[in-house]
Protein backbone atom coordinates (compact mmCIF):
# COMPACT_ATOMS: atom_id res chain seq x y z
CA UNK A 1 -11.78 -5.33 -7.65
CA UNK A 2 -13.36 -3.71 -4.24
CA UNK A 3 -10.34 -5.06 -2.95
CA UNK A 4 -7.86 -3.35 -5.28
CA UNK A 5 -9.82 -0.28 -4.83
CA UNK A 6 -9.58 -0.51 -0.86
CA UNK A 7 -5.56 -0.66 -1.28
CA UNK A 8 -5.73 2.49 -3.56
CA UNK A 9 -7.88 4.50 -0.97
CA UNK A 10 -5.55 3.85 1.72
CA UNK A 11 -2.23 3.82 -0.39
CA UNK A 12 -3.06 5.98 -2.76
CA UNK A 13 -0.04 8.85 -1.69
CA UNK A 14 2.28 5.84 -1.49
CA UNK A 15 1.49 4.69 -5.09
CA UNK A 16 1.50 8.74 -6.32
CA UNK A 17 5.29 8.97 -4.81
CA UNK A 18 6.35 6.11 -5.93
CA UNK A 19 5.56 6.91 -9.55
CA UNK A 20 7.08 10.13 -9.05
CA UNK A 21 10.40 8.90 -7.65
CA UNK A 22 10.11 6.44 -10.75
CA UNK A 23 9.82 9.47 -13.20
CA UNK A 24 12.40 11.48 -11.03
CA UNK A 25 14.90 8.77 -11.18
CA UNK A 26 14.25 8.58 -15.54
CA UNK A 27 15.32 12.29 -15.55
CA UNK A 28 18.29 11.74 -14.42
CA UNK A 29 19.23 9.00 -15.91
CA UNK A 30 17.91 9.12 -19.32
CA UNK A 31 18.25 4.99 -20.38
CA UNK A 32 16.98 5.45 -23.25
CA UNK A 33 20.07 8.03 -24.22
CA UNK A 34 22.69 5.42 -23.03
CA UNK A 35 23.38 4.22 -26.27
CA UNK A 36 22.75 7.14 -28.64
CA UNK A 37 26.28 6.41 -30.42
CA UNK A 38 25.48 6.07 -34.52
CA UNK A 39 26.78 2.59 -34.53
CA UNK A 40 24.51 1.90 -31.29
CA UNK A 41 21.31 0.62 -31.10
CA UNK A 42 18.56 2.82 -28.92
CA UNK A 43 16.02 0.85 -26.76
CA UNK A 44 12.81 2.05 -28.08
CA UNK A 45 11.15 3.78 -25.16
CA UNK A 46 7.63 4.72 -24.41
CA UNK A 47 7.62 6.10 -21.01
CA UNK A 48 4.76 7.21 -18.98
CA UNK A 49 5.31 10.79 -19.56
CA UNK A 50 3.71 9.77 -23.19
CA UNK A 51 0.92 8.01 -21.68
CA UNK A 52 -2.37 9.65 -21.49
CA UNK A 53 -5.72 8.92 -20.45
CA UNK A 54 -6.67 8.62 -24.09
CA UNK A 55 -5.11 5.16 -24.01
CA UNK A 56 -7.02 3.74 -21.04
CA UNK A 57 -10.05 4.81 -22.77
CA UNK A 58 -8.93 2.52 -25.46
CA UNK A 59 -8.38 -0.51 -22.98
CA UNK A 60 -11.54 0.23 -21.79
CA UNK A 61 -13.05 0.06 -24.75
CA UNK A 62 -11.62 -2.75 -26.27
CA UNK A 63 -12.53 -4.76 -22.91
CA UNK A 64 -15.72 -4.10 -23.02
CA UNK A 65 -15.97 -5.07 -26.78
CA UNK A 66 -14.54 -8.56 -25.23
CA UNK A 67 -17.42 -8.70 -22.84
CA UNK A 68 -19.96 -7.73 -25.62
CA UNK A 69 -20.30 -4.26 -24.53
CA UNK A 70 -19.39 -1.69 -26.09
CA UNK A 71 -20.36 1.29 -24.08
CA UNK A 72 -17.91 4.20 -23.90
CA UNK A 73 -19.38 5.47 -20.67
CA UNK A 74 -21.84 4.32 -18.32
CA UNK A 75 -24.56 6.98 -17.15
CA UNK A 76 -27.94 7.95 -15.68
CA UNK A 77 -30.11 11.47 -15.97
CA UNK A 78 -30.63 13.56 -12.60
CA UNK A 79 -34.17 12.26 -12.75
CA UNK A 80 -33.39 8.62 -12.35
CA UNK A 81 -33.73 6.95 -8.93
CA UNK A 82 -30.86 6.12 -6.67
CA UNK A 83 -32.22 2.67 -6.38
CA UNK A 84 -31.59 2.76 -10.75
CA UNK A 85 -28.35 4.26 -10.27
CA UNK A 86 -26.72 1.84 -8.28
CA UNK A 87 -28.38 -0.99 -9.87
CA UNK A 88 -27.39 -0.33 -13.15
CA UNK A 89 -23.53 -0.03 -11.50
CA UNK A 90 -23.63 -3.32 -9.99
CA UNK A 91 -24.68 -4.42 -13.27
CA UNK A 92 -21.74 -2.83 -15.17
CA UNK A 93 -19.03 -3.85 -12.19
CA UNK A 94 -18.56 0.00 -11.43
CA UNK A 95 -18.44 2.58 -8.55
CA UNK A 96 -19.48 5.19 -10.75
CA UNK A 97 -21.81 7.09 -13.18
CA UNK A 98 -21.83 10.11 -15.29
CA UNK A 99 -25.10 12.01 -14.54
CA UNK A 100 -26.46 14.01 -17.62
CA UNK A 101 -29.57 16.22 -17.76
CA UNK A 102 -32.42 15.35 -18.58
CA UNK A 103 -32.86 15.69 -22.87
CA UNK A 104 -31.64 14.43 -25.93
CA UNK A 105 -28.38 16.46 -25.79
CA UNK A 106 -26.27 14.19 -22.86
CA UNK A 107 -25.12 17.51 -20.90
CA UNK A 108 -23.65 16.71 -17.87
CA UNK A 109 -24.96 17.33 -14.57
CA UNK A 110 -22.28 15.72 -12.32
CA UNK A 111 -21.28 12.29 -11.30
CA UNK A 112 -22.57 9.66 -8.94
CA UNK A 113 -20.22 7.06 -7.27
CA UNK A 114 -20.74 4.40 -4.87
CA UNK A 115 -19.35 6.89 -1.67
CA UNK A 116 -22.23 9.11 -2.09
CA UNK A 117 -24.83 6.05 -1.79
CA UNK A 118 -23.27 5.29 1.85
CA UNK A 119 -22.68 8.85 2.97
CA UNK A 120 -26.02 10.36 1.62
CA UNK A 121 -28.42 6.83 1.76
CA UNK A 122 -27.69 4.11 3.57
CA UNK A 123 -26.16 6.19 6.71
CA UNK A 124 -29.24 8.61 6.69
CA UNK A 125 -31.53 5.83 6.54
CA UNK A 126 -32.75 7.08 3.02
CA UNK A 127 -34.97 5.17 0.60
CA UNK A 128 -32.96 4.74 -2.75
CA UNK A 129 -36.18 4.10 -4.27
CA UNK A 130 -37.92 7.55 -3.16
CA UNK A 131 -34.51 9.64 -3.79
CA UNK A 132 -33.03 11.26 -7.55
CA UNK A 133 -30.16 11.19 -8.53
CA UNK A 134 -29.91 14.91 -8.39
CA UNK A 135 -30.41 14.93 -4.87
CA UNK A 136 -27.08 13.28 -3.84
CA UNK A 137 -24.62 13.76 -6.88
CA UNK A 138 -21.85 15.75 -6.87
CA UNK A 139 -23.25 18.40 -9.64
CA UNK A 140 -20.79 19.87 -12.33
CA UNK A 141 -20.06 23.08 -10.41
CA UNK A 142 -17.90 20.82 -8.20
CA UNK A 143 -16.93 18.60 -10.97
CA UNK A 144 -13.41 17.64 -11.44
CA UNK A 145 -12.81 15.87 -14.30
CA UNK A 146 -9.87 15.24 -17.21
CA UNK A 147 -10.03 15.45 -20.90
CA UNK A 148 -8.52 12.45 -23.25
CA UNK A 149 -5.16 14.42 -23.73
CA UNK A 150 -4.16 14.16 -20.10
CA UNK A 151 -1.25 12.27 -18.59
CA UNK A 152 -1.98 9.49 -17.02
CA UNK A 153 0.44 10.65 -13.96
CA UNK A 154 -1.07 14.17 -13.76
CA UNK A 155 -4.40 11.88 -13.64
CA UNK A 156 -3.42 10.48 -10.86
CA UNK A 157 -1.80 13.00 -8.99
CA UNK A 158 -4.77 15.11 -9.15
CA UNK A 159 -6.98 11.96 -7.96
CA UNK A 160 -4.77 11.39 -4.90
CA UNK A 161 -4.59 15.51 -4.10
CA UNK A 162 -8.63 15.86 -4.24
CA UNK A 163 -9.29 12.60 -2.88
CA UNK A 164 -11.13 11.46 -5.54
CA UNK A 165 -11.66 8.09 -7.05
CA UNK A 166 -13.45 8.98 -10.35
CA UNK A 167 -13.05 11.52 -13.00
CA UNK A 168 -14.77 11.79 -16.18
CA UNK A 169 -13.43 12.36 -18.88
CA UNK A 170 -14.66 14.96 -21.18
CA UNK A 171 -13.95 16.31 -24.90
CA UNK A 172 -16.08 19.07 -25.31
CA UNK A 173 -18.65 16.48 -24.26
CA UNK A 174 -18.14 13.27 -21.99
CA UNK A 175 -16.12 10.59 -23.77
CA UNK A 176 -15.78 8.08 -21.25
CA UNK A 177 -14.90 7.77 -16.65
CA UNK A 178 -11.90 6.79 -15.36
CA UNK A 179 -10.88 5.62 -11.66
CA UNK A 180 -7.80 5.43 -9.94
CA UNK A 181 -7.88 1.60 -10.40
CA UNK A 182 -7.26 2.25 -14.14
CA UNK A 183 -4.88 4.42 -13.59
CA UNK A 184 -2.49 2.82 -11.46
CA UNK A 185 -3.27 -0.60 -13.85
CA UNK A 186 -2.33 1.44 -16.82
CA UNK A 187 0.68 2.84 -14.53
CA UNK A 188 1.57 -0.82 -13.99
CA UNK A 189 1.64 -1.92 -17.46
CA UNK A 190 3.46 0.60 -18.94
CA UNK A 191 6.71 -0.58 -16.36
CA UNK A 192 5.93 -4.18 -16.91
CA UNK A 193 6.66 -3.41 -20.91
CA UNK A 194 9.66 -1.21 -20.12
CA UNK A 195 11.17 -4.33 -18.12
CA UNK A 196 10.25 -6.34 -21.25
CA UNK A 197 12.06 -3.96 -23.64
CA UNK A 198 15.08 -3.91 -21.49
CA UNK A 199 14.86 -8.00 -20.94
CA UNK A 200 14.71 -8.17 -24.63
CA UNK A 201 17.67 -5.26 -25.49
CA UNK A 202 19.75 -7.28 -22.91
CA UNK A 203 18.41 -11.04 -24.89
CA UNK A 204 20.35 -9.40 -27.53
CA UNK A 205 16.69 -9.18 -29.73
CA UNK A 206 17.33 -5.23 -30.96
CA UNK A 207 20.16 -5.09 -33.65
């Protein structure tokens, strides 16, 4: 996973054009309109521009029901430790956290991610143990985040433009975090079943 993540940091523009030349290339030539005769068959087509993040929410989701967890988002309060923080991401196999205030009503405060540990603890020489979360986040004034009805493309584009690996996601109120290693999966998947759908129209399997 660290390693996947690694690849996207460096290659993230590379990945971002290539997707774009992909939906660049759909526009003008629209496949799915190749055989839009009434005696023709039409491939069904679910292209990316129909994607949104809603959907990796759902993987998400349904992955961590597989695991036995079924947490939509993983988070800690401003008033938690660092030390807690990173701990309880290590736990979850994440590089990030939603922070919310502290109270019963789960208002967000910002985001903590595995980048600000480095920059603002272990290169300073900081005790995790003797620092809040508060103290390093990046609070919601400079919060850039996504709601569920965003495309998954525009997700990424705005990832790779800001430099940003995580975004939450948020409805209102926070429904869940996505990083740019679910996005590009999600990107990935979504060709691999287009290339299925075509192997299958060209099998002969659509009547």
């Amino acid at each position: 996973m660290h390693g996947i993540a690694q690849a996207i940091a460096f290659h993230g523009k590379r990945v971002k054009l290539a997707v774009l030349q992909h939906i660049s290339m759909k526009q003008r030539f629209p496949w799915s309109n190749l055989f839009s005769a009434s005696s023709t068959p039409i491939i069904p087509h679910h292209g990316l521009d129909n994607t949104t993040v809603a959907k990796i929410l759902k993987t998400k989701r349904d992955d961590d029901d597989e695991d036995g967890d079924n947490e939509a988002v993983y988070w800690c309060r401003t008033n938690d430790t660092v030390y807690d923080a990173v701990k309880n991401m290590t736990k979850h196999n994440i590089g990030a956290l939603v922070v919310l205030k502290p109270g019963d009503q789960k208002l967000v405060a910002g985001i903590i991610t595995e980048r600000d540990y480095l920059r603002k603890i272990i290169v300073q020489g900081r005790s995790s143990k003797a620092t809040s979360v508060g103290e390093i986040m990046t609070d919601e004034n400079k919060l850039i985040s996504v709601n569920s009805d965003t495309n998954i493309l525009q997700a990424m584009q705005l990832m790779a433009e800001k430099h940003i690996r995580h975004v939450p996601v948020i409805d209102q109120k926070v429904v869940g975090l996505i990083s740019m290693v679910d996005v590009v999966r999600a990107v990935v998947d979504q060709q691999q079943e287009e290339v299925k759908r075509l192997n299958a129209f060209i099998k002969g399997e659509y009547y």
